[in-house]
C-alpha atoms as a PDB file:
ATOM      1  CA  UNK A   1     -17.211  39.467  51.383  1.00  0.00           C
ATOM      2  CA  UNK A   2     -20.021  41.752  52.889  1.00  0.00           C
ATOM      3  CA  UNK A   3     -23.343  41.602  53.393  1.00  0.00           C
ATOM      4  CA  UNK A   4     -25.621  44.607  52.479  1.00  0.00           C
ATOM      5  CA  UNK A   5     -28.991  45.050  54.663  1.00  0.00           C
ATOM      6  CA  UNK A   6     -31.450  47.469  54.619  1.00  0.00           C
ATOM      7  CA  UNK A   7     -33.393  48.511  57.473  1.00  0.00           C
ATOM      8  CA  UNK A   8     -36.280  50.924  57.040  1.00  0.00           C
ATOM      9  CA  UNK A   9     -37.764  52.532  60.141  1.00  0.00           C
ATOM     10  CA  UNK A  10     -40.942  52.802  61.858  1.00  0.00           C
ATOM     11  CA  UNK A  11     -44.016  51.934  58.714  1.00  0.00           C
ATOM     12  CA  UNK A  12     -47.357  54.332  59.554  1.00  0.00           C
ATOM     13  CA  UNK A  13     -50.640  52.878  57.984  1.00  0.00           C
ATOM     14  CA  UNK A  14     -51.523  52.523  54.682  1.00  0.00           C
ATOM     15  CA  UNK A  15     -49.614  55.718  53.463  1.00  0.00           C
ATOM     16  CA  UNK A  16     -46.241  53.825  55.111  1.00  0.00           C
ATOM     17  CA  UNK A  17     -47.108  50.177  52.935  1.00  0.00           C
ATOM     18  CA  UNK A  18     -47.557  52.690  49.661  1.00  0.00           C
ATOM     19  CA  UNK A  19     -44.230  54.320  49.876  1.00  0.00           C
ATOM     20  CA  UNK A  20     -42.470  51.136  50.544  1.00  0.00           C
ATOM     21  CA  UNK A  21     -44.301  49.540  47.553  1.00  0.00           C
ATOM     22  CA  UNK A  22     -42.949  52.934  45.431  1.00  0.00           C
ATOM     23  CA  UNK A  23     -39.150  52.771  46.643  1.00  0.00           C
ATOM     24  CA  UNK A  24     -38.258  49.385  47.738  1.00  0.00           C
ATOM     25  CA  UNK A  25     -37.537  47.596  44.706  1.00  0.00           C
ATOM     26  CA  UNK A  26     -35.292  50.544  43.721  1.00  0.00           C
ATOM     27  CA  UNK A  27     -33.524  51.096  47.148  1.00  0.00           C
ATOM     28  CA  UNK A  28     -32.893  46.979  46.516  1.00  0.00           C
ATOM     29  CA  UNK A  29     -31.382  47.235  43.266  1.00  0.00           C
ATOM     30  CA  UNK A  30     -29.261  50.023  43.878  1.00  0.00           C
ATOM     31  CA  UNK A  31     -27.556  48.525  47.536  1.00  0.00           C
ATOM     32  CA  UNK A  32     -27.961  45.349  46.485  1.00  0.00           C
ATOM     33  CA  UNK A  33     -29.681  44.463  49.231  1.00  0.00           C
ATOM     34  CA  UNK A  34     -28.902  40.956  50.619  1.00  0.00           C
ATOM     35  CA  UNK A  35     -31.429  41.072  53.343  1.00  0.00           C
ATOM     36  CA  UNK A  36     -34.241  43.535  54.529  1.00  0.00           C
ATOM     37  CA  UNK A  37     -35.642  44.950  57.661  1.00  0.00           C
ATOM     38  CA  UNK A  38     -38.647  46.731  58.836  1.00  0.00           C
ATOM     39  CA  UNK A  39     -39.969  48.077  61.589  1.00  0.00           C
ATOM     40  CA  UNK A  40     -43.938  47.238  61.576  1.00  0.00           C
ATOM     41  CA  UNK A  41     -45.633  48.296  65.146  1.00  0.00           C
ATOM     42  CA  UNK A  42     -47.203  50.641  63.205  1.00  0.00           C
ATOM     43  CA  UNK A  43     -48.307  49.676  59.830  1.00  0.00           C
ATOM     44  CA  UNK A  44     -51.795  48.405  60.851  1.00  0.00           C
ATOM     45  CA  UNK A  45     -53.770  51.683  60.825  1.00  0.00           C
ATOM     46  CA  UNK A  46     -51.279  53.089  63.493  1.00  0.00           C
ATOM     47  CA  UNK A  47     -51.288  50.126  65.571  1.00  0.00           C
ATOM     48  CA  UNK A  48     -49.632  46.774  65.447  1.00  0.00           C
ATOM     49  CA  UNK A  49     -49.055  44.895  62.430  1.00  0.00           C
ATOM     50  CA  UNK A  50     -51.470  42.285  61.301  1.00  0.00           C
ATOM     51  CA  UNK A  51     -51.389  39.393  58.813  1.00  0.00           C
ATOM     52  CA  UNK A  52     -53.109  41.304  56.115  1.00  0.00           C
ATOM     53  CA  UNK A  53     -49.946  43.794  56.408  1.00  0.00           C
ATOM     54  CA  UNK A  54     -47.200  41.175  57.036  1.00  0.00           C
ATOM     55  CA  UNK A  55     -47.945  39.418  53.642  1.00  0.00           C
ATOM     56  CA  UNK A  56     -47.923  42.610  50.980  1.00  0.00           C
ATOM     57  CA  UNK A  57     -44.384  43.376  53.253  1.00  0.00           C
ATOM     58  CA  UNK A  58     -42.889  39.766  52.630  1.00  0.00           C
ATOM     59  CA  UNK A  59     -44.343  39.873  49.111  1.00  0.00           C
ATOM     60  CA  UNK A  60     -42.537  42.869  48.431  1.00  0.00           C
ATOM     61  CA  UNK A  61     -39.355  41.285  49.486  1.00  0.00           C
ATOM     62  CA  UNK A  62     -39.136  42.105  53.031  1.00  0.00           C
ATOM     63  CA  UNK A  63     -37.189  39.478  55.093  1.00  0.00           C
ATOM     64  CA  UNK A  64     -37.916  40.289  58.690  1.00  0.00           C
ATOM     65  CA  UNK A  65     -40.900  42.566  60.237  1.00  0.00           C
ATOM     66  CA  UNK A  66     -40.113  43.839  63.758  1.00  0.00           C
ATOM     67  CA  UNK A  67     -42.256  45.273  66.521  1.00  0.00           C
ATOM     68  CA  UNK A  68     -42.220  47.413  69.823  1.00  0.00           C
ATOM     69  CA  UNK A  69     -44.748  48.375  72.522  1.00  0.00           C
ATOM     70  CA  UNK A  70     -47.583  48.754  69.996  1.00  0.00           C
ATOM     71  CA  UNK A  71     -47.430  45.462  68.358  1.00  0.00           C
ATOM     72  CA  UNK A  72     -49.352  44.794  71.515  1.00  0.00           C
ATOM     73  CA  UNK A  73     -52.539  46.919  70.390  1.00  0.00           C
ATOM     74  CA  UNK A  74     -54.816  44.864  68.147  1.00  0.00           C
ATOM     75  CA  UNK A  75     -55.902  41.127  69.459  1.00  0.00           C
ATOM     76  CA  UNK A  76     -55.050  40.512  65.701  1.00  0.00           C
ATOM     77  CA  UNK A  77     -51.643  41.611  65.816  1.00  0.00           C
ATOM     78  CA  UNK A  78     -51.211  39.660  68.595  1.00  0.00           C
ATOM     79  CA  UNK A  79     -52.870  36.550  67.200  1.00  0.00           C
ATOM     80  CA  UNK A  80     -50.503  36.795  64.060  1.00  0.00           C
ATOM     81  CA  UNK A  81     -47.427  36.716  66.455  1.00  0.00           C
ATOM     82  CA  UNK A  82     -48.492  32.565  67.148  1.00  0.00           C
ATOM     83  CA  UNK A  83     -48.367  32.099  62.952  1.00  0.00           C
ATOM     84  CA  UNK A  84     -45.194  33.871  61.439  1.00  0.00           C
ATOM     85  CA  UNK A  85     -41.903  33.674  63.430  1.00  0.00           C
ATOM     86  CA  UNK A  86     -40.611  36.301  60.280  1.00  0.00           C
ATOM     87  CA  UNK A  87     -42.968  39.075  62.618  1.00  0.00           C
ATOM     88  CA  UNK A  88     -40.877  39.738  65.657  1.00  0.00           C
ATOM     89  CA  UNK A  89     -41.757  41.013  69.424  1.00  0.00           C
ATOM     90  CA  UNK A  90     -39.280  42.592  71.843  1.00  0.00           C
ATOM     91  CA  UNK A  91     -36.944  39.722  72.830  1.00  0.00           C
ATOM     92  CA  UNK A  92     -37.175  41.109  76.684  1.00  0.00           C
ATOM     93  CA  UNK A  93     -40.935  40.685  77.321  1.00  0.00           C
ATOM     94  CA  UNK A  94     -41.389  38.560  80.332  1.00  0.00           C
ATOM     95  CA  UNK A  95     -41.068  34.755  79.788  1.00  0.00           C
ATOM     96  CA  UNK A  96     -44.457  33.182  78.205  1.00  0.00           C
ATOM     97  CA  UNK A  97     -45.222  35.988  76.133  1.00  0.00           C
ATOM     98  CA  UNK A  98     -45.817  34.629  72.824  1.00  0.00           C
ATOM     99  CA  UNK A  99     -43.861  35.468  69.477  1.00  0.00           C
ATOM    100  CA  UNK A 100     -40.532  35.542  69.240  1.00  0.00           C
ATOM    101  CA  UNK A 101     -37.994  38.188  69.663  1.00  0.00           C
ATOM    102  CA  UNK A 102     -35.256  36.883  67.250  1.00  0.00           C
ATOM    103  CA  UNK A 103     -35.027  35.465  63.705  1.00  0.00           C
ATOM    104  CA  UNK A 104     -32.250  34.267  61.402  1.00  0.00           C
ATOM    105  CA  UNK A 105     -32.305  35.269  57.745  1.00  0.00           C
ATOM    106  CA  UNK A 106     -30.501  32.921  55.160  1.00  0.00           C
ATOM    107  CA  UNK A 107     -28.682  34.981  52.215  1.00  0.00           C
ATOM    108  CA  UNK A 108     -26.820  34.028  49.562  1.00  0.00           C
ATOM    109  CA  UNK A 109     -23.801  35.379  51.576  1.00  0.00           C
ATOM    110  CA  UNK A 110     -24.609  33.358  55.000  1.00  0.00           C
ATOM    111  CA  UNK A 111     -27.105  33.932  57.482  1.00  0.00           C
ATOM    112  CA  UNK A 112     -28.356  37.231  59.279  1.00  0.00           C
ATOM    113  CA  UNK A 113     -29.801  37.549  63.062  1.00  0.00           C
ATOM    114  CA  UNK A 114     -32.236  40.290  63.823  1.00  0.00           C
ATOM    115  CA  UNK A 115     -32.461  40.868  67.643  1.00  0.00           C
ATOM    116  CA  UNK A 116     -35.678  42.907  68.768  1.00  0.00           C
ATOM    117  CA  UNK A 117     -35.430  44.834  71.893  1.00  0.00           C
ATOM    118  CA  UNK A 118     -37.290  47.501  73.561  1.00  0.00           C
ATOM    119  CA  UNK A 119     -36.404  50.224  76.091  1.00  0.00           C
ATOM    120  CA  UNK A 120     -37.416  50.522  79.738  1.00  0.00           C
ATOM    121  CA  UNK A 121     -37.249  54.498  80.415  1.00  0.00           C
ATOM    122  CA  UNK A 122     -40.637  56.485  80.123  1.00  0.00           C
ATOM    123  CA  UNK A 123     -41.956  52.766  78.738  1.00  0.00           C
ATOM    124  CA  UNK A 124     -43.706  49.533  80.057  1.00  0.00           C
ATOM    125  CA  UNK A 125     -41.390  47.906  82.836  1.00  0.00           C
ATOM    126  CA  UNK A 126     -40.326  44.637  81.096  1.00  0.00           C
ATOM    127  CA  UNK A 127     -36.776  42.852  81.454  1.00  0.00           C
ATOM    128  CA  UNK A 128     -33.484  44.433  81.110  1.00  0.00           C
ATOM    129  CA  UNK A 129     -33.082  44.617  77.885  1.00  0.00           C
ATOM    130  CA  UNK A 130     -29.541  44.423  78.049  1.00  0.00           C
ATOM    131  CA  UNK A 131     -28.985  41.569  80.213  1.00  0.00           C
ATOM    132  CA  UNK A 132     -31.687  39.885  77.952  1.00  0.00           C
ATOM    133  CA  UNK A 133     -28.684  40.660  74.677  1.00  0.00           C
ATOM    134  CA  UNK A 134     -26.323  39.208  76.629  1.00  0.00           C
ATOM    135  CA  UNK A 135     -28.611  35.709  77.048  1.00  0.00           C
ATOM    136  CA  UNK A 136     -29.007  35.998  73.738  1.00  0.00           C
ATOM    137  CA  UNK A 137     -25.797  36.888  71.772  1.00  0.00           C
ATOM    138  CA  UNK A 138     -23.553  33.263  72.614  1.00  0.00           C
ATOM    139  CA  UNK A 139     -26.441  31.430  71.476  1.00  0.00           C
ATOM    140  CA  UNK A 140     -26.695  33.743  67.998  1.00  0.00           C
ATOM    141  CA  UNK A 141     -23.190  33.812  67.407  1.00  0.00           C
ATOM    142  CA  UNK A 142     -23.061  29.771  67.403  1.00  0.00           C
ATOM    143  CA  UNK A 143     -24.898  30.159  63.701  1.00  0.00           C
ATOM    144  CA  UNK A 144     -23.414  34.018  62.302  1.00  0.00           C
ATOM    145  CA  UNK A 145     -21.167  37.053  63.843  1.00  0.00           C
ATOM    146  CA  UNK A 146     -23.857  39.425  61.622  1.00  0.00           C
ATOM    147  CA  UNK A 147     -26.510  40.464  64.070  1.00  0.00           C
ATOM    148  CA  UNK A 148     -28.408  43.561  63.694  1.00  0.00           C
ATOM    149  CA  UNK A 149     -30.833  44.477  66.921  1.00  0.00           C
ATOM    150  CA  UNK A 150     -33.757  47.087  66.687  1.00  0.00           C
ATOM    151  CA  UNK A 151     -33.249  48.694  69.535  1.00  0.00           C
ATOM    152  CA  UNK A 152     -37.498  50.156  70.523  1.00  0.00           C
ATOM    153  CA  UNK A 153     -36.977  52.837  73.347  1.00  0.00           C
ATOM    154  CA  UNK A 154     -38.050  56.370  74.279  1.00  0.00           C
ATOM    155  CA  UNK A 155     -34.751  57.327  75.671  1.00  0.00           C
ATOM    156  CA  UNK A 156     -31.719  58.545  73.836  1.00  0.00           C
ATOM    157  CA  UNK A 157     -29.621  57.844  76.680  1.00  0.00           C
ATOM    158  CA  UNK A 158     -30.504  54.088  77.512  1.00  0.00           C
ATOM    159  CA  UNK A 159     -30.283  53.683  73.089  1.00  0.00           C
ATOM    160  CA  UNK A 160     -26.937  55.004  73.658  1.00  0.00           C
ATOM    161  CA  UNK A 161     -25.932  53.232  76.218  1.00  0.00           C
ATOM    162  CA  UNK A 162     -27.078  49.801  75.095  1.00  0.00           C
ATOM    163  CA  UNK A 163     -25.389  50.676  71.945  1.00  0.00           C
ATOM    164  CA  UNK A 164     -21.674  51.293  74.026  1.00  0.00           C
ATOM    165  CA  UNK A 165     -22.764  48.070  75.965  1.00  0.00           C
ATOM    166  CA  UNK A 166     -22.877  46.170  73.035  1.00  0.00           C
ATOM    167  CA  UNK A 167     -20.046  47.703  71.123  1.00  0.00           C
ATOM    168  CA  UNK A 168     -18.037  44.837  68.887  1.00  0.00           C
ATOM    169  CA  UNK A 169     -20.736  42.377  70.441  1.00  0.00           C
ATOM    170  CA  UNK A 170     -23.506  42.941  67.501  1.00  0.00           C
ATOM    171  CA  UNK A 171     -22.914  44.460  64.104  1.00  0.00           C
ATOM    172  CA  UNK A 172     -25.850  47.264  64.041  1.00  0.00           C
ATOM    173  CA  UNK A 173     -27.988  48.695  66.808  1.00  0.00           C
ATOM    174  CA  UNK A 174     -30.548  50.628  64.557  1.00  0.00           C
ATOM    175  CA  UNK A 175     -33.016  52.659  67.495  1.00  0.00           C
ATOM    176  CA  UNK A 176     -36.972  52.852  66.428  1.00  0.00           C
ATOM    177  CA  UNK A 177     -40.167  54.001  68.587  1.00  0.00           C
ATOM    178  CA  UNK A 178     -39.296  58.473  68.616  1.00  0.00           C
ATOM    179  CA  UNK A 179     -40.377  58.233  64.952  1.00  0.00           C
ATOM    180  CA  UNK A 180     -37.909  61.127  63.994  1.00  0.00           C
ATOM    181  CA  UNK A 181     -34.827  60.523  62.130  1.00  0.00           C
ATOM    182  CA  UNK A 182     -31.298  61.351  63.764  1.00  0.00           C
ATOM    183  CA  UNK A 183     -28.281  62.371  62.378  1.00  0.00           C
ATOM    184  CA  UNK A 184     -26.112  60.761  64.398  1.00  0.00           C
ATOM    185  CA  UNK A 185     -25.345  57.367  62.166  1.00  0.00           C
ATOM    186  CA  UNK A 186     -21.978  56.302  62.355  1.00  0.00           C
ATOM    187  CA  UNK A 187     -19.840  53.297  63.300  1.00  0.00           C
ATOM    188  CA  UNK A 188     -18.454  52.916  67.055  1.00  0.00           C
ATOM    189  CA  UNK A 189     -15.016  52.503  67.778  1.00  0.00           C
ATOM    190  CA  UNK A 190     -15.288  48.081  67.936  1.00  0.00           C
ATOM    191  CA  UNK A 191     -17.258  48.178  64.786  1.00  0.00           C
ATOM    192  CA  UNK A 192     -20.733  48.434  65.678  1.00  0.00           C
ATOM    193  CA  UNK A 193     -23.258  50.446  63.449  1.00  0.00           C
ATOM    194  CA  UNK A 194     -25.398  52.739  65.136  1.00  0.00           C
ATOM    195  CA  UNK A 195     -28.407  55.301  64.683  1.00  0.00           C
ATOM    196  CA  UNK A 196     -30.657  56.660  67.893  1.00  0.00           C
ATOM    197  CA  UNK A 197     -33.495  56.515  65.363  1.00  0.00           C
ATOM    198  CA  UNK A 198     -34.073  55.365  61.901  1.00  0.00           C
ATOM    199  CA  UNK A 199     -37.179  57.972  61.794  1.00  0.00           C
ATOM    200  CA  UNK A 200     -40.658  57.006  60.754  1.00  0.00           C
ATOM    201  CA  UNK A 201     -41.493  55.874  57.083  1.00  0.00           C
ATOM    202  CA  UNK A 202     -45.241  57.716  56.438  1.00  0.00           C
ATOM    203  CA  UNK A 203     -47.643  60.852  56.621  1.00  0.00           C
ATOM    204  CA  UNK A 204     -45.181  64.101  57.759  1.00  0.00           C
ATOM    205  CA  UNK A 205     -48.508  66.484  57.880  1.00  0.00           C
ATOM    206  CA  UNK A 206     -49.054  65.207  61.250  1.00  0.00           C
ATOM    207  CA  UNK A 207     -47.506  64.703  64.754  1.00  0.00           C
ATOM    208  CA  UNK A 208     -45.687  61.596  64.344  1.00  0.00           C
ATOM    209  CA  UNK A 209     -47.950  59.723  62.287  1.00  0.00           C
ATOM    210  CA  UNK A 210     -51.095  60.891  64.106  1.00  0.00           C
ATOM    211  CA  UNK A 211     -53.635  63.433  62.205  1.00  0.00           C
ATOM    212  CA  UNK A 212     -52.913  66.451  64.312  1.00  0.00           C
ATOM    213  CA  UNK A 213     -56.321  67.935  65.801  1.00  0.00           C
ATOM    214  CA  UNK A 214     -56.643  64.760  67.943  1.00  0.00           C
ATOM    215  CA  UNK A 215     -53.007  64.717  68.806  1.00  0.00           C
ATOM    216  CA  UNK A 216     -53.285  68.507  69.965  1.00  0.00           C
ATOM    217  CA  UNK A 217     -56.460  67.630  71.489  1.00  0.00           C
ATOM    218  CA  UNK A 218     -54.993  64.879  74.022  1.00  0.00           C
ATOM    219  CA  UNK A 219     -52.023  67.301  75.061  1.00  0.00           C
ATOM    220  CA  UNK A 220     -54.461  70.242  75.662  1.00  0.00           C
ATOM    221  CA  UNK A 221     -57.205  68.319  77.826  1.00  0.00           C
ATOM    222  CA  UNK A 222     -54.847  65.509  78.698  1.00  0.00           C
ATOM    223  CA  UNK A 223     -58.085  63.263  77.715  1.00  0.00           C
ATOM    224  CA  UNK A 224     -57.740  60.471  75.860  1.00  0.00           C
ATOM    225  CA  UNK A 225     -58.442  60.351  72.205  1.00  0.00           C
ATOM    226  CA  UNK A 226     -59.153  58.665  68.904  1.00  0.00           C
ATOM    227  CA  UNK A 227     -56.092  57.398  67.038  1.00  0.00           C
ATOM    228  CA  UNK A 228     -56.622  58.224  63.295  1.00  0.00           C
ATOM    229  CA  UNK A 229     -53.815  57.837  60.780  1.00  0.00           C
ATOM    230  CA  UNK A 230     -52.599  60.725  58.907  1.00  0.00           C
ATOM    231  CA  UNK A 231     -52.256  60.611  55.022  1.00  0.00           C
ATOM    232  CA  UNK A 232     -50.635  63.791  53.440  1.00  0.00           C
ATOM    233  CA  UNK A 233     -46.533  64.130  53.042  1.00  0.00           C
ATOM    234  CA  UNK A 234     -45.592  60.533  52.800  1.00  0.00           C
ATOM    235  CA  UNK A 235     -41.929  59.973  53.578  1.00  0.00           C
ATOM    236  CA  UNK A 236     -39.738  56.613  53.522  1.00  0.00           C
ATOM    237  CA  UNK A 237     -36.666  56.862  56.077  1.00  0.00           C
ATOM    238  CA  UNK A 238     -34.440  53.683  55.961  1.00  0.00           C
ATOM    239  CA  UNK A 239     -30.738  52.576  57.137  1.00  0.00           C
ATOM    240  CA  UNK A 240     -27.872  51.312  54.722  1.00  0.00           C
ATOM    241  CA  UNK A 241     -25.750  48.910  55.797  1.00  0.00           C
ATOM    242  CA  UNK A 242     -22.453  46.995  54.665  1.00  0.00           C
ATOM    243  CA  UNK A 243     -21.162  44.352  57.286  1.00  0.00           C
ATOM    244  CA  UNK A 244     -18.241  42.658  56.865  1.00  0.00           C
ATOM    245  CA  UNK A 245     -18.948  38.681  56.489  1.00  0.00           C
ATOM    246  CA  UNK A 246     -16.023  37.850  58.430  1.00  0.00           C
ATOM    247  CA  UNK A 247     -15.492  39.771  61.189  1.00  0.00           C
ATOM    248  CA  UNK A 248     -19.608  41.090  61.576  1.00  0.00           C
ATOM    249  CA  UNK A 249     -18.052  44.496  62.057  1.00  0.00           C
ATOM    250  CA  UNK A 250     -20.485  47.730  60.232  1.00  0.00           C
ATOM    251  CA  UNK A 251     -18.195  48.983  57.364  1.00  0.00           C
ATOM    252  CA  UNK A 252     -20.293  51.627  55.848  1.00  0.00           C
ATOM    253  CA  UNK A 253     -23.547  53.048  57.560  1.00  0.00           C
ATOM    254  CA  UNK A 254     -26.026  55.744  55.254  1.00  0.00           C
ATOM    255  CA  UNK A 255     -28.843  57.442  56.124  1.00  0.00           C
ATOM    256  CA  UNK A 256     -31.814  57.250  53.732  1.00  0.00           C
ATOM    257  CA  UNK A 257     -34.477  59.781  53.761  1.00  0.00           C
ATOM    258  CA  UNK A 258     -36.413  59.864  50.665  1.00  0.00           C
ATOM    259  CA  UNK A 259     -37.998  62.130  49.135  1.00  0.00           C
ATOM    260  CA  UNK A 260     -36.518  64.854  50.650  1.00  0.00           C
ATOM    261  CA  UNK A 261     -38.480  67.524  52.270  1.00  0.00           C
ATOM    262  CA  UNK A 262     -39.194  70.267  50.234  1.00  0.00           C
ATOM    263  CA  UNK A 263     -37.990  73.543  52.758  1.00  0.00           C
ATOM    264  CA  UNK A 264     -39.642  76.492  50.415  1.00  0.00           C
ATOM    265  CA  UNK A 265     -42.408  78.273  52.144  1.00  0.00           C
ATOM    266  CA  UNK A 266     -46.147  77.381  50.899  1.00  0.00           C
ATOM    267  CA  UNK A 267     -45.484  80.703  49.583  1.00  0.00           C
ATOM    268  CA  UNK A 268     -43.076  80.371  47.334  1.00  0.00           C
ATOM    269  CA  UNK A 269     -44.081  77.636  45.974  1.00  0.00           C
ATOM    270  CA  UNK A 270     -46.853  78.985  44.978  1.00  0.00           C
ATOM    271  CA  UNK A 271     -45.530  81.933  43.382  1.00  0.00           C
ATOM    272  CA  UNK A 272     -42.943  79.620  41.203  1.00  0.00           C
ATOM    273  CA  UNK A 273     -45.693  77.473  39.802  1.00  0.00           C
END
C-alpha cells in the first residue's frame, strides 16, 4: 500500500490562498492525495500565517500548515501558534518557545508525521537542527515509518547535507525558505525523497514575493523598507509524493509547477493576439 502526499511550497499573501483555492481540489483528485502539506510563513500579507489564513487552508482540505523564520513576524501569528497544533514552528527553536514543531496526520492508510525544521547558515542561530531530528525520529517512528520534514534554510549545502544525514531515517526532506523551485527532486540511495526547494506558490512579477521597487530599494541604499505583497503572475509550485506504507521509503517524487511560465517575449505575444 502507499500513501500519496502533497506538499506545496512556500504560500505568498492573498494571491498564494487564491491559487491554492483554484488548483487544489484538482491536484487532490488527480494524486489522490491522502494527506496535504503547506508551507504558510508567508501567507499572511508576506508575513507569518494567522488564524484568519489557517482556517480557509484547513477548509480547503489542507492537513498540516508549516512555518520558518517568518512565522515569527506578526504577534498574531504568534498568538495562533498557542490555539492550533495543525500550524507548525521549527522543531529546533530553543526549549519554551511555544507551538509545536511536529504533528501526526491520520489517513485512511495510517498515520503521517510532518517534522518542521529550519536551517542555521546565513539564518537566526537556533539548535542544531539535525541533532534536534535525531531527538525526534525514535519517538515518531514509535506511531509511523512515514515522516516527511520541511526542511526551512538558506543554504543549499546544510539542505543537502541534512538530507544525506537523514537518508533511510525519514521518508521526504522537502527544503522551503529560497522561494525558487529546484530541479533537483529525486529519491536518495536509502529511499529518502528529496528537493532543495519546493519554490514559492504566488506573485512571479516580483522579487520573491516582494513588489519590486521596495525590494530594489533596500539592496541599493541598504535601508530598510516597507514589505508590500506583490499580486501579478500568480504561480502554485507543489511536491508529489508516493511513500511506501511499509517500509516509509519515497517511491515516486514529481515536481509540480503550475501554470507554467509562459517564455514568449511581451513582444510576441503581442503580435500573436
Amino acid at each position: 500500500m502507499t500513501v500519496n502526499i502533497l506538499f506545496i511550497g512556500d504560500i505568498i499573501g492573498q494571491p498564494g490562498l487564491d491559487i491554492v483555492h483554484m488548483w487544489l481540489p484538482s491536484l487532490q483528485k488527480k494524486y489522490r492525495v491522502d494527506a496535504t502539506i503547506v508551507n504558510g510563513e508567508n501567507v499572511s500579507d508576506g508575513k507569518g500565517c494567522t488564524e484568519k489564513e489557517a482556517r480557509i487552508l484547513f477548509d480547503l482540505g489542507v492537513n498540516v500548515i508549516t512555518g520558518g523564520n517568518h512565522t515569527w513576524d506578526k504577534p498574531q501569528s504568534q498568538d495562533y501558534l498557542k490555539k492550533d497544533a495543525r500550524s507548525l514552528r521549527p522543531l529546533n527553536y530553543p526549549k519554551g518557545t511555544h507551538g509545536n514543531g511536529h504533528y501526526i496526520i491520520g489517513t485512511s492508510k495510517g498515520k503521517v508525521a510532518v517534522v518542521n525544521l529550519q536551517g542555521r547558515a546565513y539564518m537566526a542561530a537556533i539548535d542544531c537542527p539535525f541533532r534536534t531530528a535525531d531527538w525526534i525520529l525514535p519517538k515518531l517512528k514509535q506511531e509511523t515509518k512515514i515522516i516527511v520534514i520541511d526542511f526551512h534554510a538558506e543554504a543549499t549545502a546544510e539542505k543537502l547535507a541534512l538530507a544525506n544525514y537523514l537518508d533511510g531515517k525519514v521518508s521526504a526532506i522537502i527544503g522551503t525558505h529560497t522561494h525558487v523551485q529546484t530541479s533537483d527532486e529525486r529519491i536518495l540511495k536509502n529511499g529518502t525523497g528529496y528537493i532543495t526547494d519546493c519554490g514559492m506558490t504566488g506573485p512571479y512579477d516580483s522579487v520573491i514575493g516582494m513588489k519590486t521597487d521596495a525590494a530594489i530599494n533596500r539592496f541599493l541604499y541598504q535601508t530598510p523598507q516597507k514589505y508590500q505583497t506583490a499580486t501579478d503572475n500568480v504561480h502554485l509550485t507543489a511536491v508529489f509524493l508516493k511513500i511506501d506504507s511499509t517500509t516509509g521509503k519515497t517511491i515516486e517524487i514529481e515536481r509540480i509547477f503550475l501554470p507554467e511560465f509562459d517564455k514568449r517575449s511581451s513582444k510576441e505575444i503581442e503580435v500573436r493576439s
